[in-house]
N, C-alpha and C. Protein backbone atom coordinates (compact mmCIF):
# COMPACT_ATOMS: atom_id res chain seq x y z
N UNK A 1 43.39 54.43 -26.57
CA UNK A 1 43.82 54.88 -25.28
C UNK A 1 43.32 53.88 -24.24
N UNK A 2 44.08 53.57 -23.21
CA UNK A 2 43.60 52.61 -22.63
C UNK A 2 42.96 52.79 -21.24
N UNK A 3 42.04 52.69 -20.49
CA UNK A 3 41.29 53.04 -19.39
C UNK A 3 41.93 53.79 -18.38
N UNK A 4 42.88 53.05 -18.02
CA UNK A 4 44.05 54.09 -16.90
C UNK A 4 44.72 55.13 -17.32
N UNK A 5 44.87 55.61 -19.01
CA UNK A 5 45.86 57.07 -19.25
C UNK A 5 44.01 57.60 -19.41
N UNK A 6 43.16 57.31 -19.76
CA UNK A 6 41.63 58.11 -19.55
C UNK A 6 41.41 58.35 -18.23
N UNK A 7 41.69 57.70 -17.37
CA UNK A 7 41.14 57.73 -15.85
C UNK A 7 41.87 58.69 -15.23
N UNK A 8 43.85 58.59 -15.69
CA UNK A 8 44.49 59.21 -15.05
C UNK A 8 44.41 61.02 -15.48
N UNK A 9 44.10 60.89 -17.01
CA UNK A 9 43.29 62.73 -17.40
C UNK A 9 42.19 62.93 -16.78
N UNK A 10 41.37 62.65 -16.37
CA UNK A 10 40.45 62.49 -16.03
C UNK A 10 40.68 63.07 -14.24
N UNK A 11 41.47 62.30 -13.71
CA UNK A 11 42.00 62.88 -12.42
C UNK A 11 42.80 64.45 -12.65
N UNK A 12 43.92 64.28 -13.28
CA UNK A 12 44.22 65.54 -13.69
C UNK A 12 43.89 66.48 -13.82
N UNK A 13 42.61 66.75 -14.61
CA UNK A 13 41.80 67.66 -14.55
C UNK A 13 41.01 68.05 -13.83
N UNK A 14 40.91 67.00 -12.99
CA UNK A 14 39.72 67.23 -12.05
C UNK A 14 40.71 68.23 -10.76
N UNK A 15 42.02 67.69 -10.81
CA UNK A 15 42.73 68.20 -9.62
C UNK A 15 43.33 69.45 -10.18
N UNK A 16 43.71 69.42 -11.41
CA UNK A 16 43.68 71.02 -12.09
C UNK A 16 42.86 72.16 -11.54
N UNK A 17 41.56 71.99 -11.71
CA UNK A 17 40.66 73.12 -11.33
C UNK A 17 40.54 73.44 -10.00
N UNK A 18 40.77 72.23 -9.25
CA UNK A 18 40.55 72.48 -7.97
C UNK A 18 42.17 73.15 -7.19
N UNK A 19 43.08 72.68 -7.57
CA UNK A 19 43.66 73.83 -7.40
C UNK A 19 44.11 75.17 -7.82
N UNK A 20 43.40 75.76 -9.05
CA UNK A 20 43.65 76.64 -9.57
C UNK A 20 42.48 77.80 -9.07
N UNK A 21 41.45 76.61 -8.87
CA UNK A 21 40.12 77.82 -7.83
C UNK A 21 40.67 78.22 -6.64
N UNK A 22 41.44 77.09 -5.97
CA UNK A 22 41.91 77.64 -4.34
C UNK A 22 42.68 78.24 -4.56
N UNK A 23 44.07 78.35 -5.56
CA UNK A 23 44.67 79.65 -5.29
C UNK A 23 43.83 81.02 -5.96
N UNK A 24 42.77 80.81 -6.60
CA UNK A 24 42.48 82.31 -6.45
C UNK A 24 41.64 82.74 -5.68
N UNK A 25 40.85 81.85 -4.84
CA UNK A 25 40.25 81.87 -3.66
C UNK A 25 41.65 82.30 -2.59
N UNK A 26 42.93 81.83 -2.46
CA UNK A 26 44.00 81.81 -1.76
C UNK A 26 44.47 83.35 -2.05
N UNK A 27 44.61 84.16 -2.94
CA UNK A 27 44.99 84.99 -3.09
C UNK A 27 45.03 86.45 -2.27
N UNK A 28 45.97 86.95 -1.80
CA UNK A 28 46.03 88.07 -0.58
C UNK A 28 46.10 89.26 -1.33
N UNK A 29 44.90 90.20 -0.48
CA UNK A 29 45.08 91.69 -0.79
C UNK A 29 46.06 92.10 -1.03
N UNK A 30 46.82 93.27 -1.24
CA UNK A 30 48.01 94.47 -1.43
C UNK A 30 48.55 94.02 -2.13
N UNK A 31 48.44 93.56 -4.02
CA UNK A 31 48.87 93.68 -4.33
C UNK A 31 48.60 94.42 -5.84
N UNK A 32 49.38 94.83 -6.51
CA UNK A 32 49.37 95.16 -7.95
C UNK A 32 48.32 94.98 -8.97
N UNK A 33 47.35 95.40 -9.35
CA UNK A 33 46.49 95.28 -10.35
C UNK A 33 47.18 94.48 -11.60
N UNK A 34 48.38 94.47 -11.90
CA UNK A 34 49.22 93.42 -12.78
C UNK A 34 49.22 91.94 -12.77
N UNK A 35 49.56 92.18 -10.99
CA UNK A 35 49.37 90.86 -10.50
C UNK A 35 48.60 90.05 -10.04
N UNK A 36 47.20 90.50 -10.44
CA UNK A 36 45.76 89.98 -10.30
C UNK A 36 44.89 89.61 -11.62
N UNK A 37 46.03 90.60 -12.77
CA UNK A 37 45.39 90.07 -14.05
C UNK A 37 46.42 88.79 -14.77
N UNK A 38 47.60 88.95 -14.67
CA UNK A 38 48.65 87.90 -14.56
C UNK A 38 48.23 86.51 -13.77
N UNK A 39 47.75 86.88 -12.68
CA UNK A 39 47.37 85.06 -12.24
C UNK A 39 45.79 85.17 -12.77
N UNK A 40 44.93 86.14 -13.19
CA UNK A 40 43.42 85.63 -13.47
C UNK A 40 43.43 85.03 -15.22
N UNK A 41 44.78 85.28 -15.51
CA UNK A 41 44.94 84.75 -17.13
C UNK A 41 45.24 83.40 -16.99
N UNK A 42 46.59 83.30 -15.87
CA UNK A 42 47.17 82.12 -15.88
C UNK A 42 45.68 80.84 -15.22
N UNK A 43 45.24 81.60 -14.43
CA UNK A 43 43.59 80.37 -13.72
C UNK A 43 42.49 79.95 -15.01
N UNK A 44 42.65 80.82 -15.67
CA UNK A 44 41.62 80.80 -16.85
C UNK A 44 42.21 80.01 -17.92
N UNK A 45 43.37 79.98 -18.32
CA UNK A 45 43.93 79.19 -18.81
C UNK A 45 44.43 77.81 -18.54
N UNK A 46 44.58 77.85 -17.78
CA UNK A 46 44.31 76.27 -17.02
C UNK A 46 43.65 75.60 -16.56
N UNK A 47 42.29 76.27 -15.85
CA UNK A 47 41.04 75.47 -15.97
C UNK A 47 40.45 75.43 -17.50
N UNK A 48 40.97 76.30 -18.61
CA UNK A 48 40.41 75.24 -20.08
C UNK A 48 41.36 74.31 -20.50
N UNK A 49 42.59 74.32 -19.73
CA UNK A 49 43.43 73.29 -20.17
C UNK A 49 42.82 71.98 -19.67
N UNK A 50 42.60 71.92 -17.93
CA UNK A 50 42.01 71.43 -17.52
C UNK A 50 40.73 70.20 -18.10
N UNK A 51 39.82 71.40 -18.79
CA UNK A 51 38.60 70.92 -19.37
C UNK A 51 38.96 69.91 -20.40
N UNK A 52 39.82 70.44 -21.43
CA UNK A 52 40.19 69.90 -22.16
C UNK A 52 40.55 67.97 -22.35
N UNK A 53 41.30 68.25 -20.96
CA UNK A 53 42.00 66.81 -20.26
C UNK A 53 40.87 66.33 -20.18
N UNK A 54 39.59 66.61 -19.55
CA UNK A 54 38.66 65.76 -18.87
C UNK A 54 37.97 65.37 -20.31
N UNK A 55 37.87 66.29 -21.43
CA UNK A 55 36.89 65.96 -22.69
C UNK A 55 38.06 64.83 -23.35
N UNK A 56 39.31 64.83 -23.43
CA UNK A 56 40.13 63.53 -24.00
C UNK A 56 39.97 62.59 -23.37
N UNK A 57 39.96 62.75 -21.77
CA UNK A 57 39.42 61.12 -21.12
C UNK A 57 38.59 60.90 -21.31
N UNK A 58 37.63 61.45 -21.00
CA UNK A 58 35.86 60.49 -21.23
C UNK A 58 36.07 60.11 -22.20
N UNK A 59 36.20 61.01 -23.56
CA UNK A 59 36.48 59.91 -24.54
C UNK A 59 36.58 59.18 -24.92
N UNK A 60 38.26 58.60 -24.04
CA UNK A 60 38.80 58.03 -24.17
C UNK A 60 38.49 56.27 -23.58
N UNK A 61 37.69 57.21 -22.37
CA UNK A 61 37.09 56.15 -21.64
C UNK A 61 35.84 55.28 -22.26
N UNK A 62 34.65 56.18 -23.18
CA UNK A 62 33.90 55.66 -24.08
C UNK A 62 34.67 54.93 -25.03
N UNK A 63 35.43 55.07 -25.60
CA UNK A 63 35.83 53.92 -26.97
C UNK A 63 36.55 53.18 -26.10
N UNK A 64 37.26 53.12 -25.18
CA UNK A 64 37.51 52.01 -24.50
C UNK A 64 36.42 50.35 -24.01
N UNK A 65 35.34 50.93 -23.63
CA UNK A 65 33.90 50.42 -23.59
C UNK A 65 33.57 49.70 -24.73
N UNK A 66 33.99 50.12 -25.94
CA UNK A 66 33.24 49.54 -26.53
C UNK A 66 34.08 48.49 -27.45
């Protein structure tokens, strides 16, 4: 893998979480108990998608190094 598709997961993920915290930080009262467990699945699942991205770049970025 070459430094820039590591760097560019690496961003990805980083911008993953951060918008997946602000919309549930973003999120408005009155609505549906459905629709609070529906987006707290979908945030949770994408900040480990997230994670994921960032553990293939570093990686990726270490054997690059060497």
């Amino acid at each position: 893998m070459s430094r820039k598709i590591a760097g560019f997961l690496i961003a990805l993920g980083v911008f993953m979480v951060f918008e997946w915290i602000n919309l549930g930080f973003n999120l408005a009262d009155g609505h549906a108990t459905g629709f609070y467990v529906v987006h707290g699945i979908l945030i949770a699942v994408n900040i480990i998608l997230a994670a994921v991205l960032v553990i293939i770049g570093v990686r990726g970025l270490r054997r690059a190094r060497v």
